[in-house]
Protein backbone atom coordinates (compact mmCIF):
# COMPACT_ATOMS: atom_id res chain seq x y z
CA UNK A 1 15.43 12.35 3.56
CA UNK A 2 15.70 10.78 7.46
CA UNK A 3 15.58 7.03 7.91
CA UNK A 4 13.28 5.62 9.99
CA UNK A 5 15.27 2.34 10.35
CA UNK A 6 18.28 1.03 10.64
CA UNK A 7 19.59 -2.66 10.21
CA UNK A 8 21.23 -5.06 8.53
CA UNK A 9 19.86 -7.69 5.81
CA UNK A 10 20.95 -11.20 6.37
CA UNK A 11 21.83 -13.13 3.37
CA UNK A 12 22.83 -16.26 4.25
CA UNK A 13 26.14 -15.57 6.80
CA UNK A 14 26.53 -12.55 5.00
CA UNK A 15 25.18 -9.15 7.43
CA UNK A 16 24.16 -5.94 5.06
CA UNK A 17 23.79 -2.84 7.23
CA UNK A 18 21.49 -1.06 5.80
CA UNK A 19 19.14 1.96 6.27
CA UNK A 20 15.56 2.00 5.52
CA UNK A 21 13.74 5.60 3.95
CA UNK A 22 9.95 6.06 3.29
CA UNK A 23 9.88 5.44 -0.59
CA UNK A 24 6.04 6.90 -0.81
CA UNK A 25 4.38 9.88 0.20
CA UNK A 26 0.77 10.79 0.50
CA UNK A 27 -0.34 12.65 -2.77
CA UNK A 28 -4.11 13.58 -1.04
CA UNK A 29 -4.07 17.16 0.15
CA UNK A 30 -3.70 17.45 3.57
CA UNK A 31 -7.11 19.30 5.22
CA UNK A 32 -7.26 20.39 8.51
CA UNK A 33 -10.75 19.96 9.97
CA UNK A 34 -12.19 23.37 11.27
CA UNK A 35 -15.12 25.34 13.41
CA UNK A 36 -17.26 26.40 10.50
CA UNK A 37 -18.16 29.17 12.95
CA UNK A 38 -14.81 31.19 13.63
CA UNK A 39 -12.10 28.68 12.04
CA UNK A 40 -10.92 27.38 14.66
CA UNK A 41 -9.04 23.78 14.32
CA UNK A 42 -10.82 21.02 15.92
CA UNK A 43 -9.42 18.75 18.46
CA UNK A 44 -10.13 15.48 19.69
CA UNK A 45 -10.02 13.95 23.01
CA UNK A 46 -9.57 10.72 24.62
CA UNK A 47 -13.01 10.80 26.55
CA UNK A 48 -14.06 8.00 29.05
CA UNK A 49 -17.31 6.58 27.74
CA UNK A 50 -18.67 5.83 31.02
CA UNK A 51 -18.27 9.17 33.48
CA UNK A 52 -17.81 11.10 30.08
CA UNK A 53 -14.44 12.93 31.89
CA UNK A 54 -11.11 13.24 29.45
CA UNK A 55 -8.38 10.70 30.43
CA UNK A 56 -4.84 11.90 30.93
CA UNK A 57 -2.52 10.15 28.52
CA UNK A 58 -0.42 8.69 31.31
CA UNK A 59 -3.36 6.72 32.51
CA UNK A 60 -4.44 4.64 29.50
CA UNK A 61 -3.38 1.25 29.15
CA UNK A 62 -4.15 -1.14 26.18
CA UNK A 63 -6.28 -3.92 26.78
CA UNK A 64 -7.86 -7.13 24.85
CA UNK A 65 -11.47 -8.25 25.00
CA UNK A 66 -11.33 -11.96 26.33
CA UNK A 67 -14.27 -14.03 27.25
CA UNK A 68 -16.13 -10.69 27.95
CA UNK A 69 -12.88 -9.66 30.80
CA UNK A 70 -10.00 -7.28 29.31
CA UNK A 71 -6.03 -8.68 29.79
CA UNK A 72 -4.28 -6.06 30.04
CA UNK A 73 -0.57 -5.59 28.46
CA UNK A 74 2.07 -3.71 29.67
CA UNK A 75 5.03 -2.40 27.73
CA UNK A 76 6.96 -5.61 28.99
CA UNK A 77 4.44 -7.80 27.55
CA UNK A 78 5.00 -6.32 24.24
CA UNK A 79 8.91 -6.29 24.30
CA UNK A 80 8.57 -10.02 25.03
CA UNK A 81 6.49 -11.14 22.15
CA UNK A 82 9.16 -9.04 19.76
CA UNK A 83 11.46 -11.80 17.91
CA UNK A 84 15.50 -11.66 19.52
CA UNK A 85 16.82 -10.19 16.38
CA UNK A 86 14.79 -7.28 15.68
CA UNK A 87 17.48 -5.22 14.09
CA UNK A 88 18.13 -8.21 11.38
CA UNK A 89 15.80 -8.77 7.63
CA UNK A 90 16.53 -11.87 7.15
CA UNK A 91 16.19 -13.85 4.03
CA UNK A 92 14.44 -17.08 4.41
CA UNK A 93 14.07 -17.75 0.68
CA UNK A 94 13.86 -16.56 -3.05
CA UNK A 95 11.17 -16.58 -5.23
CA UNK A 96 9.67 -15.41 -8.15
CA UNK A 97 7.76 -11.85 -7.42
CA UNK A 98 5.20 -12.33 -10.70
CA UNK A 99 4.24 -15.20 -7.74
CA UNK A 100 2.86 -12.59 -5.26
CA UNK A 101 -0.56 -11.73 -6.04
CA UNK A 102 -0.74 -7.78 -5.37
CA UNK A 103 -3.45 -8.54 -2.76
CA UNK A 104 -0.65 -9.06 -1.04
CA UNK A 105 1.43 -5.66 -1.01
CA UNK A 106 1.14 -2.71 1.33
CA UNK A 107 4.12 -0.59 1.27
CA UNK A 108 8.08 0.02 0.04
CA UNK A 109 11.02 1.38 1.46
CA UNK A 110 14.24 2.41 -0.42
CA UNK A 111 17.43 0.52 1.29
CA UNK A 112 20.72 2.32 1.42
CA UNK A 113 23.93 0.42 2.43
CA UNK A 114 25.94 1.80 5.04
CA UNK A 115 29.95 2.43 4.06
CA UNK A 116 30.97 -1.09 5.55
CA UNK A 117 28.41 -3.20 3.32
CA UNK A 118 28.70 -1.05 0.09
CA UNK A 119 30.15 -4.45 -1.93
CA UNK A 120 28.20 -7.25 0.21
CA UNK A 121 24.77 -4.56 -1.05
CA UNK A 122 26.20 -4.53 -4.81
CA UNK A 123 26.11 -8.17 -4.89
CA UNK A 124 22.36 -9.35 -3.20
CA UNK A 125 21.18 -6.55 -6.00
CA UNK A 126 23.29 -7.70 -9.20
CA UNK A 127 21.90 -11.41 -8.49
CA UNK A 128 18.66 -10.66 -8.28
CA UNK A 129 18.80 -8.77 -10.89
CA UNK A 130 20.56 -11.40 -12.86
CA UNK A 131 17.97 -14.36 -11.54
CA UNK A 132 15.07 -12.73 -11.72
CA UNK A 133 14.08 -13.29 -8.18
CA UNK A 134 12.96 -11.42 -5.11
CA UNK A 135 13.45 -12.05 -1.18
CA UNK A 136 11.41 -13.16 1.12
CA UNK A 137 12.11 -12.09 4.19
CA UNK A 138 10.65 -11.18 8.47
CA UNK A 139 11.91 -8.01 9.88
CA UNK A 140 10.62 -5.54 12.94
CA UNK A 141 9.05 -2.43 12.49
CA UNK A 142 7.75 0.09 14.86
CA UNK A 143 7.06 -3.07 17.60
CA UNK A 144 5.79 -5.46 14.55
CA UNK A 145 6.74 -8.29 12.53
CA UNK A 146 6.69 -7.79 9.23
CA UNK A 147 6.60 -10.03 5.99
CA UNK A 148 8.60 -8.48 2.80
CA UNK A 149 10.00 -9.34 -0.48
CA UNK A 150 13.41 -7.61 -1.36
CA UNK A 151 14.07 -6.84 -5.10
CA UNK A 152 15.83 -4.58 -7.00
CA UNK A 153 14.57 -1.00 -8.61
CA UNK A 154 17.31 0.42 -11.23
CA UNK A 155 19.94 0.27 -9.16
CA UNK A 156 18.97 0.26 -5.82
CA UNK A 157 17.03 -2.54 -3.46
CA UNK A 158 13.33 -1.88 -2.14
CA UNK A 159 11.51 -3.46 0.61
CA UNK A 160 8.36 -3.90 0.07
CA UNK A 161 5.71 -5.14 3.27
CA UNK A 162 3.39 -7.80 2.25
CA UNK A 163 0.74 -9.01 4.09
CA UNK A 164 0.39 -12.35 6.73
CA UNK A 165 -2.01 -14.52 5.08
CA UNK A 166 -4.32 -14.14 8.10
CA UNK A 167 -5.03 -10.68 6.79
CA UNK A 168 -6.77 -11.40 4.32
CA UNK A 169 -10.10 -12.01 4.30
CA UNK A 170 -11.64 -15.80 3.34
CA UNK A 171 -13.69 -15.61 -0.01
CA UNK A 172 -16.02 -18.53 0.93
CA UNK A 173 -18.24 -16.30 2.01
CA UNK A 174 -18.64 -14.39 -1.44
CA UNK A 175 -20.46 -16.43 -3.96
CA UNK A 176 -20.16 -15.65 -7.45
CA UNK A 177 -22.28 -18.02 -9.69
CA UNK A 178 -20.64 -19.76 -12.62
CA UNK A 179 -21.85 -17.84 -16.38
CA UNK A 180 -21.24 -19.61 -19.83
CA UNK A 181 -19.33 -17.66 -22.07
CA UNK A 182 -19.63 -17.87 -25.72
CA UNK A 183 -16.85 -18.61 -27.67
CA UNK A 184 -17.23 -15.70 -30.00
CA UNK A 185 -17.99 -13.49 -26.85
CA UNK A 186 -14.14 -14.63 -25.36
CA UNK A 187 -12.76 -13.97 -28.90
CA UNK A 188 -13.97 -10.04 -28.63
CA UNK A 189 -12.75 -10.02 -25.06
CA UNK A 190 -9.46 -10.40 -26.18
CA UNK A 191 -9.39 -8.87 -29.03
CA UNK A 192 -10.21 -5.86 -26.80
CA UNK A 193 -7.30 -6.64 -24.52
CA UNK A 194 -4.90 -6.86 -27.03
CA UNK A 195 -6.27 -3.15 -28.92
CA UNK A 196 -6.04 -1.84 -25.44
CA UNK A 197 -2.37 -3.29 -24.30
CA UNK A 198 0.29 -1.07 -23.59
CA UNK A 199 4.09 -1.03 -22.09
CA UNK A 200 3.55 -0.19 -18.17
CA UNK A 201 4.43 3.71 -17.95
CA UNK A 202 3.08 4.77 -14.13
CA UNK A 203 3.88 8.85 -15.51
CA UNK A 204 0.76 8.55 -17.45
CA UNK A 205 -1.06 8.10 -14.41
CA UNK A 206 -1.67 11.89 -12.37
CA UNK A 207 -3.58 12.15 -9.09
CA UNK A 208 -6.25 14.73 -10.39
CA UNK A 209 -8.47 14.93 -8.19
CA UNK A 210 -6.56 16.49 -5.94
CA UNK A 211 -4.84 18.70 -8.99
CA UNK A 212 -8.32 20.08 -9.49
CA UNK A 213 -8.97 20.78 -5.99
CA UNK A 214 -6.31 22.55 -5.50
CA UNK A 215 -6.69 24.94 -8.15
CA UNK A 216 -10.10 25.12 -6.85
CA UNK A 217 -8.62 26.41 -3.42
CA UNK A 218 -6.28 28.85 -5.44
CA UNK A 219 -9.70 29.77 -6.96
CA UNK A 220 -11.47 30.58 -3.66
CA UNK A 221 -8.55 32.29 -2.44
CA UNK A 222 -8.66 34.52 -4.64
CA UNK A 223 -12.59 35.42 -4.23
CA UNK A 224 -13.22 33.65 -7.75
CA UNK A 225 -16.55 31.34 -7.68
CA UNK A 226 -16.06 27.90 -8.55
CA UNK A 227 -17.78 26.18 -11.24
CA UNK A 228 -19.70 23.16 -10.32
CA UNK A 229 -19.93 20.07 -13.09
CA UNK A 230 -22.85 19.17 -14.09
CA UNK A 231 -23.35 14.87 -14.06
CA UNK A 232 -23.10 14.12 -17.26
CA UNK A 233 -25.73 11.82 -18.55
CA UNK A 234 -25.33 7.68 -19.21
CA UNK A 235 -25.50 6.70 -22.91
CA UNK A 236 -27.75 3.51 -22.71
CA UNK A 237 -25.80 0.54 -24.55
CA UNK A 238 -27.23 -2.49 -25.76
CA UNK A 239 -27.67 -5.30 -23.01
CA UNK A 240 -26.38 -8.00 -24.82
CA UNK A 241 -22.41 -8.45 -24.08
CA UNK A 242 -21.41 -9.13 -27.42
CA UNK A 243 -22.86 -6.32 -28.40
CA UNK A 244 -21.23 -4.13 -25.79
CA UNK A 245 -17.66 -5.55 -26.57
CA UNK A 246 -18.05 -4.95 -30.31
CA UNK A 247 -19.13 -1.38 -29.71
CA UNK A 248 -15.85 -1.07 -27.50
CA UNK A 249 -13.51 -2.17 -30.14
CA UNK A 250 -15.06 0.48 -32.50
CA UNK A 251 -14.92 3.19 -30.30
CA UNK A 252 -11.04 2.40 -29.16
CA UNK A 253 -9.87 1.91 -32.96
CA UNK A 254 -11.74 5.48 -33.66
């Protein structure tokens, strides 16, 4: 496995050198996008929309829509909006990671200490281990800033991105009307809850969708037709909630 960073974490005066690795990989089959006629892989280009011409790579520059003009940036402009320690996650605080709403995450990395912080690495994962916590903490990636909480997995430390607040979007503009629920109607809902509560076990969870595809390209490979499933039809339920909930506890205790 290659790192694709390499660092230190700050904790308090305290430098870990660390190295960062990919800890997730795309499980959707990767489909190349072809000329239906002879097969022949497609290929984009970067076109100019005016004369309609391709543009050499060497001559596009990245610009931002102001007040109907584009600024344009250079590579110097973007070096100087970095933060001065862009080799450096550094902890600004600890908190409690059942506070971060998932909303919130985007991706993890697995941390490995370098020789010289093996013991300095041992310790930031034992105590937050032993307090329950998780770091909050800024770090550069690939010319960005990120947000990220540190916390421990078995016995290793993750980093996990989190979003800026400013990505995400307002709700204001979604309105969702307030409904009375009936006492009786909350009692079934949790009843239901409870019947269907389980210990978290992600193993139980297969991507098969793309299982099933690719036995279906096995399938065609081998000049076998594939079977097409038929929709299957929806049972109409009774309208009335209560209803519906009761007829779910049944069915999950059968």
């Amino acid at each position: 496995m290659k790192s694709i960073w390499k660092g230190a974490i700050g904790f308090g005066l305290v430098n870990i050198p660390v190295k960062l690795f990919s800890a997730i990989q795309n499980s959707n089959l990767d489909l190349d996008m072809l000329d239906g006629k002879d097969l022949a892989k497609i290929k984009f280009h970067r076109v100019n929309e005016r004369s309609g011409k391709e543009v050499p790579y060497e001559r596009i520059v990245k610009g931002f829509l102001l007040k109907d003009n584009y600024v344009i940036l250079e590579d110097d402009d973007f070096a100087s909006a970095l933060p001065e320690k862009n080799k450096l996650i550094e902890l600004e605080s600890f908190v409690d990671i059942a506070d971060i709403n998932p909303i919130y995450y985007e991706t993890s990395y697995y941390t490995q200490p370098e020789p010289q912080g093996k013991k300095a690495y041992s310790l930031l994962l034992k105590a937050l281990q032993k307090s329950k916590k998780a770091g909050l903490a800024r770090f550069v990636l690939r010319s960005s800033e990120n947000l990220c909480v540190i916390h421990p997995l078995d016995d290793m430390l993750v980093i996990t991105k989190i979003r800026f607040e400013e990505e995400i979007r307002a709700k204001k503009e979604l309105e969702i009307d307030a409904v009375t629920i009936k006492p009786k109607e909350l009692e079934v809902g949790m009843a239901l809850i409870k019947q269907y509560s389980a210990d978290f076990d992600i193993s139980a969870f297969k991507d098969e969708y793309s299982k099933e595809l690719m036995k279906i390209i096995r399938a065609k490979a081998k000049g076998k037709k594939v079977v097409v499933k038929k929709m299957q039809p929806e049972k109409r339920v009774s309208d009335d909630l209560y209803e519906q909930l009761m007829q779910s506890l049944s069915k999950k205790g059968a």
